[in-house]
C-alpha atoms as a PDB file:
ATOM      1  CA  UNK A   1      91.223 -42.885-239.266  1.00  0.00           C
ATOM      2  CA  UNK A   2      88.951 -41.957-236.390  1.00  0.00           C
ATOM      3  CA  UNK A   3      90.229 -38.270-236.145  1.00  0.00           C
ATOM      4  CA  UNK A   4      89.670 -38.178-239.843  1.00  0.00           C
ATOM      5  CA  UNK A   5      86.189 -39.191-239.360  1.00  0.00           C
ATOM      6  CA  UNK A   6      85.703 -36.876-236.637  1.00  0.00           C
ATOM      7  CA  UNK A   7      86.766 -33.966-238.770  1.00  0.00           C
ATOM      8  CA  UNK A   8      84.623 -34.666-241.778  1.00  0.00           C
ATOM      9  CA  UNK A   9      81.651 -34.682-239.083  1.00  0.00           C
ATOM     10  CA  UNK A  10      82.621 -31.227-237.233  1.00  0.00           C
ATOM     11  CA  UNK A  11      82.405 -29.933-241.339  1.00  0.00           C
ATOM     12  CA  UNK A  12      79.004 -31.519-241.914  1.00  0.00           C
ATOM     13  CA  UNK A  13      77.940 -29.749-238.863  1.00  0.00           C
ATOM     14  CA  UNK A  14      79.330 -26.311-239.365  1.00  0.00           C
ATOM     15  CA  UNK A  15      78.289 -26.395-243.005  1.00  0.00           C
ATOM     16  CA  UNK A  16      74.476 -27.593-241.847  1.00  0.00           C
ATOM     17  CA  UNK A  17      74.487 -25.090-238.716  1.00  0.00           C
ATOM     18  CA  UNK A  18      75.628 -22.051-241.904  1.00  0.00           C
ATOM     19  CA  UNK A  19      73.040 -23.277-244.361  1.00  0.00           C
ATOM     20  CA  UNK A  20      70.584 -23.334-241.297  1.00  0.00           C
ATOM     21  CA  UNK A  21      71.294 -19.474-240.538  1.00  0.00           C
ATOM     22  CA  UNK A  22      71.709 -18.869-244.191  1.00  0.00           C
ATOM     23  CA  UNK A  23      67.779 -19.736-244.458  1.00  0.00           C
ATOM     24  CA  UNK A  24      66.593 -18.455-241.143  1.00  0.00           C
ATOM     25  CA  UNK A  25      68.004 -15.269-242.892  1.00  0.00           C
ATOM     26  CA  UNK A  26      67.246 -14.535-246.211  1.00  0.00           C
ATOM     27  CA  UNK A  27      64.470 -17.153-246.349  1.00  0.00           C
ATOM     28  CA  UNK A  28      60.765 -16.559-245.703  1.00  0.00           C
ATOM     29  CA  UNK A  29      60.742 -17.753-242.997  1.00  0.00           C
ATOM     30  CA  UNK A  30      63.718 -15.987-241.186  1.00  0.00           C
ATOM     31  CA  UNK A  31      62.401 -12.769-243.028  1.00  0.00           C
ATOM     32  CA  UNK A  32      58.870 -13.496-241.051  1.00  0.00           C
ATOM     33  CA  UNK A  33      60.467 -13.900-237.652  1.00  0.00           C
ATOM     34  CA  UNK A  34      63.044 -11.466-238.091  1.00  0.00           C
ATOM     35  CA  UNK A  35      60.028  -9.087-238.894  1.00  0.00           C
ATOM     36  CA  UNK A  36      58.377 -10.297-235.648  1.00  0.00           C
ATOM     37  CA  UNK A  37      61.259  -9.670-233.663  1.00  0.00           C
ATOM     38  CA  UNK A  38      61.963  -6.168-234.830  1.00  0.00           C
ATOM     39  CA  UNK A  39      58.526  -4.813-235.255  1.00  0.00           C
ATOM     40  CA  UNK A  40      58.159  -3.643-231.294  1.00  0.00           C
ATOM     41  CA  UNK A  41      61.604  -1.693-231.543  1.00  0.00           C
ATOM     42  CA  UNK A  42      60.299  -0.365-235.020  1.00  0.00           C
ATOM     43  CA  UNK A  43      56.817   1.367-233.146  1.00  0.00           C
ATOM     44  CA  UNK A  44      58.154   2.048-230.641  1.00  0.00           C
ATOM     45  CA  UNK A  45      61.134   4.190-232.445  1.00  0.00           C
ATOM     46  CA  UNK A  46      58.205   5.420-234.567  1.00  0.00           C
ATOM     47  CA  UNK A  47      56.119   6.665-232.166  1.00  0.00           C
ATOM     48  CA  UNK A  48      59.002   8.352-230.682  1.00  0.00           C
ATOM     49  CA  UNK A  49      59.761  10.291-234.026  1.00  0.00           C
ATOM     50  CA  UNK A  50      56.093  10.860-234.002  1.00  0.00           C
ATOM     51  CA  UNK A  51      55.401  12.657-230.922  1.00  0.00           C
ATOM     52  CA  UNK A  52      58.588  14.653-231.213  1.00  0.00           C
ATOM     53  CA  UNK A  53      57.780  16.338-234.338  1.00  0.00           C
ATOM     54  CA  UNK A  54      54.261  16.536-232.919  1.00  0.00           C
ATOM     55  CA  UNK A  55      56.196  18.435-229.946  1.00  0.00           C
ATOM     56  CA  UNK A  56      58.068  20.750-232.258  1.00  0.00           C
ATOM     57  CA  UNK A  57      54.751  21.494-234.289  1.00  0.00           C
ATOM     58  CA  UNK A  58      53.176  22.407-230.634  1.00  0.00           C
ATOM     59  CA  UNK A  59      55.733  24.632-229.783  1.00  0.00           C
ATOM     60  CA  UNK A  60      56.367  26.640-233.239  1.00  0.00           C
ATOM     61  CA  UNK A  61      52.706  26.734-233.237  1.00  0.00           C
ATOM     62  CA  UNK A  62      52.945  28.410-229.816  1.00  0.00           C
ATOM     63  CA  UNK A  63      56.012  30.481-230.095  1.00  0.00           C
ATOM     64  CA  UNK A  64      54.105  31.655-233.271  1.00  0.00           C
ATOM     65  CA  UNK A  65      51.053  32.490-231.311  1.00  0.00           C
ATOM     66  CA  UNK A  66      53.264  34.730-229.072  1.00  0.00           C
ATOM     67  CA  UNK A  67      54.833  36.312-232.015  1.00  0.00           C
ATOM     68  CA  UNK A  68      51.847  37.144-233.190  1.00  0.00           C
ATOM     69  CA  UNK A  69      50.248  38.804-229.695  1.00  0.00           C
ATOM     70  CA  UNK A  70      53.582  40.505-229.665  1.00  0.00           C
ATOM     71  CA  UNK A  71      53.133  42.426-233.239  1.00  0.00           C
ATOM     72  CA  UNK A  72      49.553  43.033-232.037  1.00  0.00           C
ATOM     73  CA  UNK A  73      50.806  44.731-228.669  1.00  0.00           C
ATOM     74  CA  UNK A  74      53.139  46.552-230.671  1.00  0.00           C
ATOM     75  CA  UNK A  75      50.576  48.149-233.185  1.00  0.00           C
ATOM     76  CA  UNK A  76      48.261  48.985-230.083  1.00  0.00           C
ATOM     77  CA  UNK A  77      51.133  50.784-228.533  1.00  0.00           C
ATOM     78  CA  UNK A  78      52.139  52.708-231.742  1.00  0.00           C
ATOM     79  CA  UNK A  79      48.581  53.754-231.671  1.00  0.00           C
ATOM     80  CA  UNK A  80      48.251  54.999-228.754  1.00  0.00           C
ATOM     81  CA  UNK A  81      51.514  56.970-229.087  1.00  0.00           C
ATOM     82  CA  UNK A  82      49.471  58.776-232.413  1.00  0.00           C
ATOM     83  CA  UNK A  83      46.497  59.354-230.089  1.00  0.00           C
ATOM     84  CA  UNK A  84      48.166  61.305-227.554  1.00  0.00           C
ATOM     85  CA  UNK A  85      50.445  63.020-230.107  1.00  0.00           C
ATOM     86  CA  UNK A  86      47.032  63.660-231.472  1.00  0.00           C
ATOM     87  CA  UNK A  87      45.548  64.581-228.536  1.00  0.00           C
ATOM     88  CA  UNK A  88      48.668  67.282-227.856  1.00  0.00           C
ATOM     89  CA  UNK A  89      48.551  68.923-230.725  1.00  0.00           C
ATOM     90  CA  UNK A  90      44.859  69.309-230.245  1.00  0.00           C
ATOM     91  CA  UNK A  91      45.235  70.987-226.959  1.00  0.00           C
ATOM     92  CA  UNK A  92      48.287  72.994-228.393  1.00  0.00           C
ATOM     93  CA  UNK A  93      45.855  74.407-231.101  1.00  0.00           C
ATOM     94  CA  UNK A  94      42.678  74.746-228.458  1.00  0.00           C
ATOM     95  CA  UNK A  95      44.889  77.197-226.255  1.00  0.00           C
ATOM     96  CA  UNK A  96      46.160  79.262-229.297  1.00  0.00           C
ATOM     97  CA  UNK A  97      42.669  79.298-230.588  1.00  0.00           C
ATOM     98  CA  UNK A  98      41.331  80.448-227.301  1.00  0.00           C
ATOM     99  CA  UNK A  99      43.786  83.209-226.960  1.00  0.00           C
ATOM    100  CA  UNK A 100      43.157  84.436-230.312  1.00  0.00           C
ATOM    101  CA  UNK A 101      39.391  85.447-228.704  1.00  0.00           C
ATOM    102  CA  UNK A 102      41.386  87.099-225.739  1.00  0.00           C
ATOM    103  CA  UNK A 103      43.021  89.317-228.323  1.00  0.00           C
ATOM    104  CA  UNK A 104      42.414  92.702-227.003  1.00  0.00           C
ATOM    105  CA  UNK A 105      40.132  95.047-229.579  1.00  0.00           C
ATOM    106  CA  UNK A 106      41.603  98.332-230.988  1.00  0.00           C
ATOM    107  CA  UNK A 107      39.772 100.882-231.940  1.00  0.00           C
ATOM    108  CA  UNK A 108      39.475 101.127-235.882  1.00  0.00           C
ATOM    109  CA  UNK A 109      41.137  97.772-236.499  1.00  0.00           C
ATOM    110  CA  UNK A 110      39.235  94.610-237.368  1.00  0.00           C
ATOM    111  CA  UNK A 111      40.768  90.916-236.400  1.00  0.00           C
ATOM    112  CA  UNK A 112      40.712  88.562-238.576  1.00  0.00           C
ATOM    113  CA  UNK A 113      42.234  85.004-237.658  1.00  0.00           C
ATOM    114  CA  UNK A 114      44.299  82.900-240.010  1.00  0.00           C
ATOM    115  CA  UNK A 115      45.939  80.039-240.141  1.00  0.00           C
ATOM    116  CA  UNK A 116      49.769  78.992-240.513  1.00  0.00           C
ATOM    117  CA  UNK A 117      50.402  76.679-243.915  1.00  0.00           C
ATOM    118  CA  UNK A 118      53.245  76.762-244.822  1.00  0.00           C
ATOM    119  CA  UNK A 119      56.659  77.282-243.126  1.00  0.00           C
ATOM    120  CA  UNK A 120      59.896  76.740-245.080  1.00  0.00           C
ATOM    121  CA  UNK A 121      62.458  74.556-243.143  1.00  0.00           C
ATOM    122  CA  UNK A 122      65.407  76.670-243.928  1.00  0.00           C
ATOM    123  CA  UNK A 123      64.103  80.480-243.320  1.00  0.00           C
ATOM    124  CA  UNK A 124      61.347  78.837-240.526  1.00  0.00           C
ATOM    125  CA  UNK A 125      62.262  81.429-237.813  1.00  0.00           C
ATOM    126  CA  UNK A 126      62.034  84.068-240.913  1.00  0.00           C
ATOM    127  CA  UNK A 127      59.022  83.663-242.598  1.00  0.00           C
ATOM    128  CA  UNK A 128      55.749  81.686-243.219  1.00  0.00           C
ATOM    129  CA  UNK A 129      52.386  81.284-245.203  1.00  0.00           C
ATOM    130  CA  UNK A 130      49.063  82.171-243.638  1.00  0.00           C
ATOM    131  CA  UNK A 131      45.643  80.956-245.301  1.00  0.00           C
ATOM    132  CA  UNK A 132      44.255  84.453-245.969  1.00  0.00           C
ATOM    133  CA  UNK A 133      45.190  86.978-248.972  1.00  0.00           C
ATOM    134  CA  UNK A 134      43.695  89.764-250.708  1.00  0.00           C
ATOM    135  CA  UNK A 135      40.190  87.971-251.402  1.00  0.00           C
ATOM    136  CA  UNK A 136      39.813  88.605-247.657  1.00  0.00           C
ATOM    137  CA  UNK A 137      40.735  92.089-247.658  1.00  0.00           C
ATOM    138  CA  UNK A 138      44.892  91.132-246.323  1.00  0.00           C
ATOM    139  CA  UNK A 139      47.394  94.014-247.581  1.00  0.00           C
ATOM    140  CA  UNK A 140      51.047  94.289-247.575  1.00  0.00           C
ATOM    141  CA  UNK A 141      51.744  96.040-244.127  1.00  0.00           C
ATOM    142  CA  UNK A 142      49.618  94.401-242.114  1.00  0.00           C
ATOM    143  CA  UNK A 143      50.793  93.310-238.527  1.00  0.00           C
ATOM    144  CA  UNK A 144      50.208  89.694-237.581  1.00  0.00           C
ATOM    145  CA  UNK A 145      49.646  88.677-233.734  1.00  0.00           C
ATOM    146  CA  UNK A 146      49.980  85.883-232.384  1.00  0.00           C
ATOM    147  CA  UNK A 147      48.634  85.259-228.630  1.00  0.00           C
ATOM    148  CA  UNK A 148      48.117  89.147-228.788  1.00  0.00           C
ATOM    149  CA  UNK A 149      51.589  89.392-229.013  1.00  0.00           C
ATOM    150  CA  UNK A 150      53.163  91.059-232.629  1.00  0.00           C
ATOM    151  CA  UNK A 151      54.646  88.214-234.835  1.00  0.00           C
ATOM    152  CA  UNK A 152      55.138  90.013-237.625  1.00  0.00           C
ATOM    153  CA  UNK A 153      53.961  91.574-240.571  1.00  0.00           C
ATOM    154  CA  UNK A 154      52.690  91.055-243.741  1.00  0.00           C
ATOM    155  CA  UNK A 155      55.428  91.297-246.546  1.00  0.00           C
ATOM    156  CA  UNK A 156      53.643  89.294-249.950  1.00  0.00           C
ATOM    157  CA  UNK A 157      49.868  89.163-250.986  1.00  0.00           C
ATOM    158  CA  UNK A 158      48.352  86.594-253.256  1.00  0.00           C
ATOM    159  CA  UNK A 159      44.890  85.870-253.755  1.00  0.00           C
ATOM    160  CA  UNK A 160      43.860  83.525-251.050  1.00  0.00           C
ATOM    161  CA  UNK A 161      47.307  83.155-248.935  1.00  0.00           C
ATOM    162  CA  UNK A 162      49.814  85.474-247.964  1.00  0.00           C
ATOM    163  CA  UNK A 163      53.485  85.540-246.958  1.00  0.00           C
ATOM    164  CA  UNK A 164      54.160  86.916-243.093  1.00  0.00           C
ATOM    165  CA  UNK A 165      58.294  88.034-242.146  1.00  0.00           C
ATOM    166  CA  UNK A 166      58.284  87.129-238.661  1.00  0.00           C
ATOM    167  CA  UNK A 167      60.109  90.489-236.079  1.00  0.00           C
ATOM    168  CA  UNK A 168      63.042  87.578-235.614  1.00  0.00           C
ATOM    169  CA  UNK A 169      63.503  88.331-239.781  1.00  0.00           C
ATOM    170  CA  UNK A 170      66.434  91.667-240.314  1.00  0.00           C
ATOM    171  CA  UNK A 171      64.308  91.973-242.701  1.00  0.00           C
ATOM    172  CA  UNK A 172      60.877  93.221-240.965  1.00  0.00           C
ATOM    173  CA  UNK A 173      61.248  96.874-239.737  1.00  0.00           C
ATOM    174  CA  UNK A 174      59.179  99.078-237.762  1.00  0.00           C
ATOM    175  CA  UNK A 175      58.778 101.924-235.623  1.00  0.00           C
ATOM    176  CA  UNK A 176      58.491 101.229-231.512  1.00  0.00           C
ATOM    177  CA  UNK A 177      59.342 102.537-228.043  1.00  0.00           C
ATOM    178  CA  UNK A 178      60.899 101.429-225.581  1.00  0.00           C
ATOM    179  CA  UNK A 179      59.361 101.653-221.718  1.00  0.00           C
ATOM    180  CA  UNK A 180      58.162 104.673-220.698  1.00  0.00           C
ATOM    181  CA  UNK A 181      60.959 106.537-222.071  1.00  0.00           C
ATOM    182  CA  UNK A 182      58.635 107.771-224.976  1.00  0.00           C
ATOM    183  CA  UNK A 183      62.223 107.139-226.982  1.00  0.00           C
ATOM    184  CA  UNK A 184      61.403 105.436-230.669  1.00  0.00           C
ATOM    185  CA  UNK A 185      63.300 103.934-232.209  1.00  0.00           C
ATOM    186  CA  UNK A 186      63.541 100.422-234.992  1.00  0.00           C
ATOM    187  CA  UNK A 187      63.095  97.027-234.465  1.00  0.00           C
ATOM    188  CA  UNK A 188      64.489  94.407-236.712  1.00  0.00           C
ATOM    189  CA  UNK A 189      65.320  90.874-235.989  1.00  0.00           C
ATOM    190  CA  UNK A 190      68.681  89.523-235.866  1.00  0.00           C
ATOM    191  CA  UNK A 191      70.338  87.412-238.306  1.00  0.00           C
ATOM    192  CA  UNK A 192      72.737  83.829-236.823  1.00  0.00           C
ATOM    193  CA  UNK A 193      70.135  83.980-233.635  1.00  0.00           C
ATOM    194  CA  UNK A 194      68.188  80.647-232.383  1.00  0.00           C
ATOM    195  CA  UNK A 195      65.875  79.435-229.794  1.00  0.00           C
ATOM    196  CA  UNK A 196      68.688  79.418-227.262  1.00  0.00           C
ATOM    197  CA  UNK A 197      69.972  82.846-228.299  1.00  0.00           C
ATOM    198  CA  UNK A 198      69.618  85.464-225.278  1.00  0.00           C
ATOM    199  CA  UNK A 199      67.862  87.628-227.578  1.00  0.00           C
ATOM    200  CA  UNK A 200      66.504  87.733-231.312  1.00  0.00           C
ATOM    201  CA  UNK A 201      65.946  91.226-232.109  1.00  0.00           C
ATOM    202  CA  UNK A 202      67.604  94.746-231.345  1.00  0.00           C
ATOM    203  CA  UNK A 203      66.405  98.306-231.725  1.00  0.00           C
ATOM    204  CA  UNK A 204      68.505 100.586-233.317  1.00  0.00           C
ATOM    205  CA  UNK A 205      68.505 104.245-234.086  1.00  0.00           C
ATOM    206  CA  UNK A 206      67.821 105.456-230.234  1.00  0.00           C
ATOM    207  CA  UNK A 207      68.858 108.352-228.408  1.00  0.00           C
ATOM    208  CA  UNK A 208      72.686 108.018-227.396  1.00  0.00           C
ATOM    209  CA  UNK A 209      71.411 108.772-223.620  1.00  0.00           C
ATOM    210  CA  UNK A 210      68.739 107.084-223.527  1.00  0.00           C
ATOM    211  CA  UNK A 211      67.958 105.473-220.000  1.00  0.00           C
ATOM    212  CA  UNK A 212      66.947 101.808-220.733  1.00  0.00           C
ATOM    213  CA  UNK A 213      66.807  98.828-218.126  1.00  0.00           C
ATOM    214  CA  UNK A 214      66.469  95.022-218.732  1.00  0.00           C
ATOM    215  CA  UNK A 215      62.941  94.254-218.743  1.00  0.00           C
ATOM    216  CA  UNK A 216      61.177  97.624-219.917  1.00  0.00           C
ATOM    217  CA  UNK A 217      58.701  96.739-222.312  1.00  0.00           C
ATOM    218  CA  UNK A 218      58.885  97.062-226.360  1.00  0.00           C
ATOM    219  CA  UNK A 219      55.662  98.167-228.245  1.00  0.00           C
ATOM    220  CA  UNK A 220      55.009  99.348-231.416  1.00  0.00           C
ATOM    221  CA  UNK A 221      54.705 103.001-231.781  1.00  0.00           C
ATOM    222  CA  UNK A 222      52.017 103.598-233.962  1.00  0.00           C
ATOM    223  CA  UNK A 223      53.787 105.398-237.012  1.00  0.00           C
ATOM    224  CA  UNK A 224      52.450 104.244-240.190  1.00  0.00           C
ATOM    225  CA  UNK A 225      48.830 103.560-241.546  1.00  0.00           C
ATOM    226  CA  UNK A 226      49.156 100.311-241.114  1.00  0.00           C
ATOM    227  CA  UNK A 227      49.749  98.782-237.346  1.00  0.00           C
ATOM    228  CA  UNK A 228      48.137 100.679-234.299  1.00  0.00           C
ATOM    229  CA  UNK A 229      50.311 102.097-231.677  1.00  0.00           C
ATOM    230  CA  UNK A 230      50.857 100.308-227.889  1.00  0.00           C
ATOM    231  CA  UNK A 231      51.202  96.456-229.404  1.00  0.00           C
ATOM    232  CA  UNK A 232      53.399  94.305-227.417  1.00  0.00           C
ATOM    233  CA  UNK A 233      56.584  93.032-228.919  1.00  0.00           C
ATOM    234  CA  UNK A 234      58.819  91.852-226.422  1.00  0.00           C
ATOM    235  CA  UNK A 235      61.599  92.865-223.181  1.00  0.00           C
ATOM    236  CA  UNK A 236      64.816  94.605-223.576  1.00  0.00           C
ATOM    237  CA  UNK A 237      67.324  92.059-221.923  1.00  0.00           C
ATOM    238  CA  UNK A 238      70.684  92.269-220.844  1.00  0.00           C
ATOM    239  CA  UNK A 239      73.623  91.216-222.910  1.00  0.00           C
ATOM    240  CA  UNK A 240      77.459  90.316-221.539  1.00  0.00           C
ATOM    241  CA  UNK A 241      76.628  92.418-218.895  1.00  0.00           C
ATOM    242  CA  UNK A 242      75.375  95.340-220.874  1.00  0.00           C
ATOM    243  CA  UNK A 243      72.225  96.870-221.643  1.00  0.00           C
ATOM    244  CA  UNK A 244      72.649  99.088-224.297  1.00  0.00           C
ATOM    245  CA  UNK A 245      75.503  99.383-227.165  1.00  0.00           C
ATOM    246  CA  UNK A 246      76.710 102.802-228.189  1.00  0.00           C
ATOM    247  CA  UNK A 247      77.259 102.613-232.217  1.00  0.00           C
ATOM    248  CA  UNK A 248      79.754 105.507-233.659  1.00  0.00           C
ATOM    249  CA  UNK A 249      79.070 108.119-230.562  1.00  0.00           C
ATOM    250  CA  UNK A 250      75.526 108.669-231.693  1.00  0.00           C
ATOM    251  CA  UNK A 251      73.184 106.422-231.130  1.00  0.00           C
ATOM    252  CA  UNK A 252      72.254 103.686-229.146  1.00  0.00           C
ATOM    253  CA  UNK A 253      70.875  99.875-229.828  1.00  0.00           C
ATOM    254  CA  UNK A 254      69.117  97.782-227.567  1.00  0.00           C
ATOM    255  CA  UNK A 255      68.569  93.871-227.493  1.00  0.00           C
ATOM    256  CA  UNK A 256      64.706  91.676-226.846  1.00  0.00           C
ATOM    257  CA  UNK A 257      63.529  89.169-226.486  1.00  0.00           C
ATOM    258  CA  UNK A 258      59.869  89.104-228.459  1.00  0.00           C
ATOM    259  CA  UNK A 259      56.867  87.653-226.895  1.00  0.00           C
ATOM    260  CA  UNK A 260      55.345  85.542-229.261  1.00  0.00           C
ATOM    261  CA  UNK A 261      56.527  81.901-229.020  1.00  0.00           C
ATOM    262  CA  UNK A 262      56.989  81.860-233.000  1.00  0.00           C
ATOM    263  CA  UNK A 263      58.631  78.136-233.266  1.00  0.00           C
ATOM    264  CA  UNK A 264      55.087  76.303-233.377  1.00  0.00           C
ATOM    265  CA  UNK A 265      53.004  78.639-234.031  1.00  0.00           C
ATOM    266  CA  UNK A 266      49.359  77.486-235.958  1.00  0.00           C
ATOM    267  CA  UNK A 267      46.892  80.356-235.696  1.00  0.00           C
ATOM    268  CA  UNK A 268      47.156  83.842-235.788  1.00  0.00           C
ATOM    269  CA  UNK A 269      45.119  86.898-236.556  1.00  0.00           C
ATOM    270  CA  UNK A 270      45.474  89.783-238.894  1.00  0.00           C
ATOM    271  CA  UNK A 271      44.439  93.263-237.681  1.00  0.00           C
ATOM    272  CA  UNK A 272      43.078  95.458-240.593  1.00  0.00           C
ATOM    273  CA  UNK A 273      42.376  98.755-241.208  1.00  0.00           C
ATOM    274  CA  UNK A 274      38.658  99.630-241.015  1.00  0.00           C
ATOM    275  CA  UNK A 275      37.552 101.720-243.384  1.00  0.00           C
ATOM    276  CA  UNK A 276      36.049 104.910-242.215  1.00  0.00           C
END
């Protein structure tokens, strides 16, 4: 009887001690003082959260500040770049436009300078536009210098432009001679050639014994109405060990190199008849 006793009190107990926690829990009470307990942890997690996103703001904020000096550094330096590609191309034209003033005079001709337009991509060692046409008194014919130094001549007139065949074109022909030789005989430039080439034109038609050497001088001869005799052109050179060709037993050809540095060329001048 006593055991049972005891039992029934050990369930009073537990049942008491569960309603007890049961309150403390989901009562108002146990809802205050659970509050209480947990609100330290809560501010303190919260100010945690807090000042790490306030940490990440901080540092996007400065990583986007660098960013940003970095795409300003970059635009300074890309303008700088134009400035002295400016600045070169400046100088490039000064010096051509100073030597145009050195051009020597000839007696009877009048210089008139002009400026390069137009250049087609695909014939650019061939042929290009100059600003000057027959408004300004340019005719088909003309030679065109360029650091006092034939170019080429003049092979279209339009009003106010005209089109110039460079002496690297097989299509510009003239008379010149060679050294001191007094031997004439015609320039023309020569097609599949380049920059690196070691030469760009040849002269054809010359005596078969003609006595040339590498380095003798090329000038126009002064045949035709049109372009004054004496005008440098260019060098014979020396090709796979030879100096001059002998075509069919009766005539001889020579290769040169030109003078005038035709790649970027921006100014030249026009020599003209004067009238008498």
């Amino acid at each position: 009887m006593i055991q049972l006793e005891t039992k029934k009190l050990t369930y009073m107990l537990c049942g008491l001690v569960l309603l007890a926690l049961g309150l403390f829990v989901f009562g108002a009470f146990g809802e205050r003082t659970s509050h209480a307990v947990t609100r330290p942890f809560i501010k303190i997690w919260r100010k945690a959260t807090d000042s790490k996103d306030a940490a990440a703001e901080w540092v996007d904020a400065e990583t986007a500040e660098k960013n940003r000096q970095i795409r300003e550094l970059e635009k300074k330096v890309l303008d700088l770049q134009l400035l002295v590609g400016e600045a070169r191309d400046l100088r490039t034209e000064n010096s051509q436009l100073r030597r145009l003033f050195e051009l020597e005079q000839h007696p009877g001709w009048s210089v008139m300078p002009a400026e390069v337009i137009v250049r087609d991509p695909v014939l650019w060692d061939y042929t290009f536009t100059i600003d000057k046409g027959q408004a300004d008194g340019v005719t088909v014919g003309a030679v065109v210098m360029q650091a006092g130094n034939v170019a080429g001549r003049v092979a279209k007139v339009e009003r106010h432009q005209a089109m110039v065949e460079t002496v690297l074109s097989p299509n510009c022909r003239f008379s010149v001679t060679i050294g001191s030789t007094g031997d004439a005989g015609v320039l023309h430039g020569v097609k599949g050639t380049d920059r690196t080439s070691a030469y760009r034109c040849q002269v054809d038609f010359l005596p078969l014994d003609i006595e040339a050497m590498a380095g003798m001088k090329v000038r126009t001869s002064g045949l035709g109405v049109l372009m004054p005799g004496g005008l440098p052109i260019g060098e014979v050179v020396e090709y796979e060990g030879r100096i001059k060709e002998e075509i069919e037993h009766a005539r001889s050809m020579l290769r040169v190199m030109p003078y005038a540095a035709l790649q970027d060329v921006r100014f030249v001048t026009i020599l003209l008849k004067k009238n008498p």
